[in-house]
C-alpha atoms as a PDB file:
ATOM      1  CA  UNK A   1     -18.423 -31.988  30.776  1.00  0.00           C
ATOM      2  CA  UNK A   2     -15.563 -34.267  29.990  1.00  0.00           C
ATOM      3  CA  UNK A   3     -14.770 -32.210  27.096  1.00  0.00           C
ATOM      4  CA  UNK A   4     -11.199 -31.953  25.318  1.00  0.00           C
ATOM      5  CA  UNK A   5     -11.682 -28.687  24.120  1.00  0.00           C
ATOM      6  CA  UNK A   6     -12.796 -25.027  24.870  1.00  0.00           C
ATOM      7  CA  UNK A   7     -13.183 -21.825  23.932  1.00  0.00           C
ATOM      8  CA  UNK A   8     -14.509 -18.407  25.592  1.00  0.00           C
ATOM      9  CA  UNK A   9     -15.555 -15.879  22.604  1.00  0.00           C
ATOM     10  CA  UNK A  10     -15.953 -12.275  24.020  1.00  0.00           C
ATOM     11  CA  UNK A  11     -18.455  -9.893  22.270  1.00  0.00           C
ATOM     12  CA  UNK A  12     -16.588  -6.770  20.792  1.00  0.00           C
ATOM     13  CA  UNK A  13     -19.245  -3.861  20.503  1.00  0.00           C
ATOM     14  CA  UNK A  14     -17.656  -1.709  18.500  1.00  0.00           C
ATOM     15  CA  UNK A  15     -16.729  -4.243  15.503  1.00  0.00           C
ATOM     16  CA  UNK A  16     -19.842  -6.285  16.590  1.00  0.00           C
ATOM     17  CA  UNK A  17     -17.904  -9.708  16.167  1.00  0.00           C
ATOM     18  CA  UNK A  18     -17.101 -12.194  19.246  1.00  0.00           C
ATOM     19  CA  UNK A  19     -13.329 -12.390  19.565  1.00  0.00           C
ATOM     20  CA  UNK A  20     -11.431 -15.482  21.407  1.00  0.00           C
ATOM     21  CA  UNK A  21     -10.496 -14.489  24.727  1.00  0.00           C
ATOM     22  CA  UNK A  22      -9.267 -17.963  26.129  1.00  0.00           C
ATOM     23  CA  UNK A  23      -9.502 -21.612  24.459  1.00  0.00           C
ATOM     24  CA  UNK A  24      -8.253 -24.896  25.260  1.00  0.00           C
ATOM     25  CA  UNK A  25      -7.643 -26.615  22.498  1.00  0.00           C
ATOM     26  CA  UNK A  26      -4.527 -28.668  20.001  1.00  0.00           C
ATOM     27  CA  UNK A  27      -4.901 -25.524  17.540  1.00  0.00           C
ATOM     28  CA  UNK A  28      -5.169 -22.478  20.452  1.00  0.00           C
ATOM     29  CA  UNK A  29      -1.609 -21.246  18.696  1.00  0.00           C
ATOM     30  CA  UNK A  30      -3.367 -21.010  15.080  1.00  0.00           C
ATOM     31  CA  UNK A  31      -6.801 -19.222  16.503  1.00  0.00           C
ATOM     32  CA  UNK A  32      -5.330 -16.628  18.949  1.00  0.00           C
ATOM     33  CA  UNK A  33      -6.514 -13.653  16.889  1.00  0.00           C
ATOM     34  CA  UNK A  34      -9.670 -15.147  15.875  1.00  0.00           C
ATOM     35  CA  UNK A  35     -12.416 -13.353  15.276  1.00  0.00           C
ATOM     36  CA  UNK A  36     -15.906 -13.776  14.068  1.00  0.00           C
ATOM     37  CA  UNK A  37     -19.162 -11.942  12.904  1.00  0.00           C
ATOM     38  CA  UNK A  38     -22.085 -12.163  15.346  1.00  0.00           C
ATOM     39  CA  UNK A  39     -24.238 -11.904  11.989  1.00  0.00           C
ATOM     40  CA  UNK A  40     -23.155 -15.442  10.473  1.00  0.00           C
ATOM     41  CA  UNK A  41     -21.863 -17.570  13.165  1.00  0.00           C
ATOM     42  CA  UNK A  42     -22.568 -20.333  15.204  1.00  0.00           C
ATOM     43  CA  UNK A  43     -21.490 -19.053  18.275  1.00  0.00           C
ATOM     44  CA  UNK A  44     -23.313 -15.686  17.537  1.00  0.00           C
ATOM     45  CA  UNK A  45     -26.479 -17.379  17.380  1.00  0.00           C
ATOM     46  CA  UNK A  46     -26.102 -18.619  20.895  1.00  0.00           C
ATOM     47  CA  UNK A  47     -25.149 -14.391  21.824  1.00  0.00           C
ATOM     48  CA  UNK A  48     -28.362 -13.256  19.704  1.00  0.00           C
ATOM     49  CA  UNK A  49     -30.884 -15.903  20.909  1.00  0.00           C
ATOM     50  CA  UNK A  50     -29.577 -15.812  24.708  1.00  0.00           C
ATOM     51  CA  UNK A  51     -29.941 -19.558  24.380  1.00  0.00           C
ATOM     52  CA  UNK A  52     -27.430 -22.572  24.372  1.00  0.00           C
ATOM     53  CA  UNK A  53     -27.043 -25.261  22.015  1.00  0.00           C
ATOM     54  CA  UNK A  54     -26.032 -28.452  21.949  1.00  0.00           C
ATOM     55  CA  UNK A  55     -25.018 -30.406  18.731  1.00  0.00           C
ATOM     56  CA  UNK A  56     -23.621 -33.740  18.010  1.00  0.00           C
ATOM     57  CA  UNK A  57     -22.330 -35.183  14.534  1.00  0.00           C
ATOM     58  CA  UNK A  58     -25.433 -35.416  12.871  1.00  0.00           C
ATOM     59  CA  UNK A  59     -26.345 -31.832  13.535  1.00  0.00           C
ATOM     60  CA  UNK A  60     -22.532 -30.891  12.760  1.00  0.00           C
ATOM     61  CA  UNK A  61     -23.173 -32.510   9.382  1.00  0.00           C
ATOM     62  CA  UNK A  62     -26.083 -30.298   8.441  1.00  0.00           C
ATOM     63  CA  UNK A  63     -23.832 -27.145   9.668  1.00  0.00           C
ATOM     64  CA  UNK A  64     -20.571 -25.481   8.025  1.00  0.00           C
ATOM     65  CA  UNK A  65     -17.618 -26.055  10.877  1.00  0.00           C
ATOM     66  CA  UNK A  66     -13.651 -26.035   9.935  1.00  0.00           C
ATOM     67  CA  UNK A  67     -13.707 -28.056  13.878  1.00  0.00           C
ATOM     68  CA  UNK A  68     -12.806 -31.805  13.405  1.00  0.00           C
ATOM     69  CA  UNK A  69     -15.334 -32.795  16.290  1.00  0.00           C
ATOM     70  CA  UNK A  70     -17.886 -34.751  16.882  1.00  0.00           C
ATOM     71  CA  UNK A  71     -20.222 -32.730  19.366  1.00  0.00           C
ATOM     72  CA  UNK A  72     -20.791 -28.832  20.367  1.00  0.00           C
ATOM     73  CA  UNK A  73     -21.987 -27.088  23.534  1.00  0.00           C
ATOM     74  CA  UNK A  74     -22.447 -23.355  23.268  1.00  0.00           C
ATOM     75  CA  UNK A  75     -23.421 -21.269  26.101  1.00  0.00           C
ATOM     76  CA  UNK A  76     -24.279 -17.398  26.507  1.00  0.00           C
ATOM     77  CA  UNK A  77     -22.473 -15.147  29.007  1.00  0.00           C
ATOM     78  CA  UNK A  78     -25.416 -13.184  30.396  1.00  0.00           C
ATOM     79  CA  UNK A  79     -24.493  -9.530  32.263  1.00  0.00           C
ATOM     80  CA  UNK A  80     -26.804  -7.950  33.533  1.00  0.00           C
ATOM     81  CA  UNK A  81     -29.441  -9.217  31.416  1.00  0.00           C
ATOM     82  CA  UNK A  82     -27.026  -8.531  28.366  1.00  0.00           C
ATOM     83  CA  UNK A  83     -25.066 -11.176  26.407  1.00  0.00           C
ATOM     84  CA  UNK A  84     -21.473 -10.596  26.239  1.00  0.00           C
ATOM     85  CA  UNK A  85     -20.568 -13.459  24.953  1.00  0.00           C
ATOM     86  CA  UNK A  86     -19.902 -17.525  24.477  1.00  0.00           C
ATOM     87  CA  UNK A  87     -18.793 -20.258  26.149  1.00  0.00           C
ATOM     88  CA  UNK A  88     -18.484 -23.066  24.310  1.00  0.00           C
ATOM     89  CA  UNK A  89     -16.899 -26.962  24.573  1.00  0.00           C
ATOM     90  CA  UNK A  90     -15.909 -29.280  21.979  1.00  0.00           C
ATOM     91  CA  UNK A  91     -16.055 -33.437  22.141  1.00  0.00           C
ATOM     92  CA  UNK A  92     -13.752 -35.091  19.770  1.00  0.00           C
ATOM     93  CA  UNK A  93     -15.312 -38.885  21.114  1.00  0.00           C
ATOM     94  CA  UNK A  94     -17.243 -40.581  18.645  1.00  0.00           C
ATOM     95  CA  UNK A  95     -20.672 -40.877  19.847  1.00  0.00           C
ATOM     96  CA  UNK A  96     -20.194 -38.018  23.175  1.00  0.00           C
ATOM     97  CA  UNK A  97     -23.347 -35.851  22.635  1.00  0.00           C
ATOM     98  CA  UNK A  98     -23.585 -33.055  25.736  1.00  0.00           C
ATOM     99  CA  UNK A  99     -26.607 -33.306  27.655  1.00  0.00           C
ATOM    100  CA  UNK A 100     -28.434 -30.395  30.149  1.00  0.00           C
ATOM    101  CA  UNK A 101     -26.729 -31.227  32.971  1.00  0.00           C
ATOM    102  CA  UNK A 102     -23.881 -29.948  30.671  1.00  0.00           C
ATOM    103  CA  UNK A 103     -25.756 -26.930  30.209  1.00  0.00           C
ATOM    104  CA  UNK A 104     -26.300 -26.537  33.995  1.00  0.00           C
ATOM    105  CA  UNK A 105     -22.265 -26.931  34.418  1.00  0.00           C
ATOM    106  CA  UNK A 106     -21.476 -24.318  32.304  1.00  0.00           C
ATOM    107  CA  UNK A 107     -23.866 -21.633  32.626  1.00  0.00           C
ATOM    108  CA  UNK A 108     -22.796 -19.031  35.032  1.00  0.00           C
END
């Protein structure tokens, strides 16, 4: 995808949040532990709706993010016809947007 930056969030059914399992990325030391709700979250949109996303900056403008980047690709982990969680890339090029064939490359 030609992306910088990564991350692999793993759903936790007990807590019901998606935990970081892997990333690639300038602040991976500062994130290790991260966790987030499924309830309020990008990323756990993408695990609810089975769907991917795509964004670019002028979606990421209309959208709460603490990433300094300038487009999003989101993919579900499907198991068994169960979600267990995201993949997701990161462009920090102005004017990259992520296009299907994207999609295609990351979906398992």
């Amino acid at each position: 995808t030609q992306a910088e930056e990564g991350a692999l969030m793993l759903l936790d059914n007990r807590s019901g949040e998606l935990y970081l399992r892997a990333s690639c990325s300038r602040y991976s030391e500062d994130v290790r532990n991260l966790r987030v709700k499924v309830t309020d979250s990008l990323m756990g949109r993408v695990l609810k709706s089975g769907r991917p996303i795509l964004l670019d900056r002028s979606d990421l403008s209309k959208i709460r993010t603490s990433l300094l980047v300038t487009a999003i690709i989101a993919v579900p982990l499907i198991v068994g016809g169960h979600a267990i969680g995201v993949l997701s890339a990161y462009s920090l090029q102005p004017g990259r947007h992520f296009r299907e064939h994207d999609v295609h490359l990351l979906s398992p």
